[in-house]
Protein backbone atom coordinates (compact mmCIF):
# COMPACT_ATOMS: atom_id res chain seq x y z
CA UNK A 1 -36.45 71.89 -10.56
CA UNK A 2 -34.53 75.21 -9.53
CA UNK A 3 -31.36 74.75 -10.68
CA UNK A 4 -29.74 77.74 -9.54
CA UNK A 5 -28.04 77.29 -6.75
CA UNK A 6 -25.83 74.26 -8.28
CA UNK A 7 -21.88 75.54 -8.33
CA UNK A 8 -20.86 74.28 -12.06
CA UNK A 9 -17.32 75.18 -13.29
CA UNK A 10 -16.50 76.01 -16.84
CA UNK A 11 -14.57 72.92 -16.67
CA UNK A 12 -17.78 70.89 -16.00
CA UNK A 13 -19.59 72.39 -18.81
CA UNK A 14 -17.02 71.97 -21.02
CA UNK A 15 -17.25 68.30 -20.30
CA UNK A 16 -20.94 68.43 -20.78
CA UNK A 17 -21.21 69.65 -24.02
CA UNK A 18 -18.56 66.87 -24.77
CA UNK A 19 -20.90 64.36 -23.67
CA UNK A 20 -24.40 65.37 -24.82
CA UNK A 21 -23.78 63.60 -28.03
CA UNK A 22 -22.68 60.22 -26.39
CA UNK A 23 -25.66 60.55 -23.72
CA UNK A 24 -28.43 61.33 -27.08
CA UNK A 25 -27.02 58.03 -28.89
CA UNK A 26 -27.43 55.86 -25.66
CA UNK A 27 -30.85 56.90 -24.98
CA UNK A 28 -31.83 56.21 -28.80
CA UNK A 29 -30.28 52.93 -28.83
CA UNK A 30 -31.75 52.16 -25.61
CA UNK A 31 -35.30 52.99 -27.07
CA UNK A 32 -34.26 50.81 -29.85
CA UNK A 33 -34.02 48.19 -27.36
CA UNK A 34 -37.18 48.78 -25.75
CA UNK A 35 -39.02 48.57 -28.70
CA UNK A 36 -37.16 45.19 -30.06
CA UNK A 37 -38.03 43.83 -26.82
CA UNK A 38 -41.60 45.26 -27.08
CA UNK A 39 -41.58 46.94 -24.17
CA UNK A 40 -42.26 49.86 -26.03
CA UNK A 41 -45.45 49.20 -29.24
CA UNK A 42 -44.36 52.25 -31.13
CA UNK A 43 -41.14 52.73 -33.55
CA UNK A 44 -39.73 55.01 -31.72
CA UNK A 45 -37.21 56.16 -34.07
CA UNK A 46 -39.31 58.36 -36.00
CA UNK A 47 -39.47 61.11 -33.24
CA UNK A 48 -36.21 60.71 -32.07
């Protein structure tokens, strides 16, 4: 995906590096989930 011709602010990157951290745990815990539920057959948590 060509993201070049997206307009993004200083203000909106700012924002985004605030938020990277925050969007990293949910996507962990929601592996977590995936695997509890066994959804997912490999502990994830060792690549992550």
């Amino acid at each position: 995906m060509n993201t070049d011709h997206f307009i993004i602010s200083e203000k909106q990157k700012e924002l985004d590096q605030k938020l990277v951290l925050y969007d990293l745990w949910v996507t962990k815990v929601h592996i977590l989930m995936l695997f509890k539920q066994e959804i997912v057959q490999k502990n994830p948590r060792k690549k992550i």
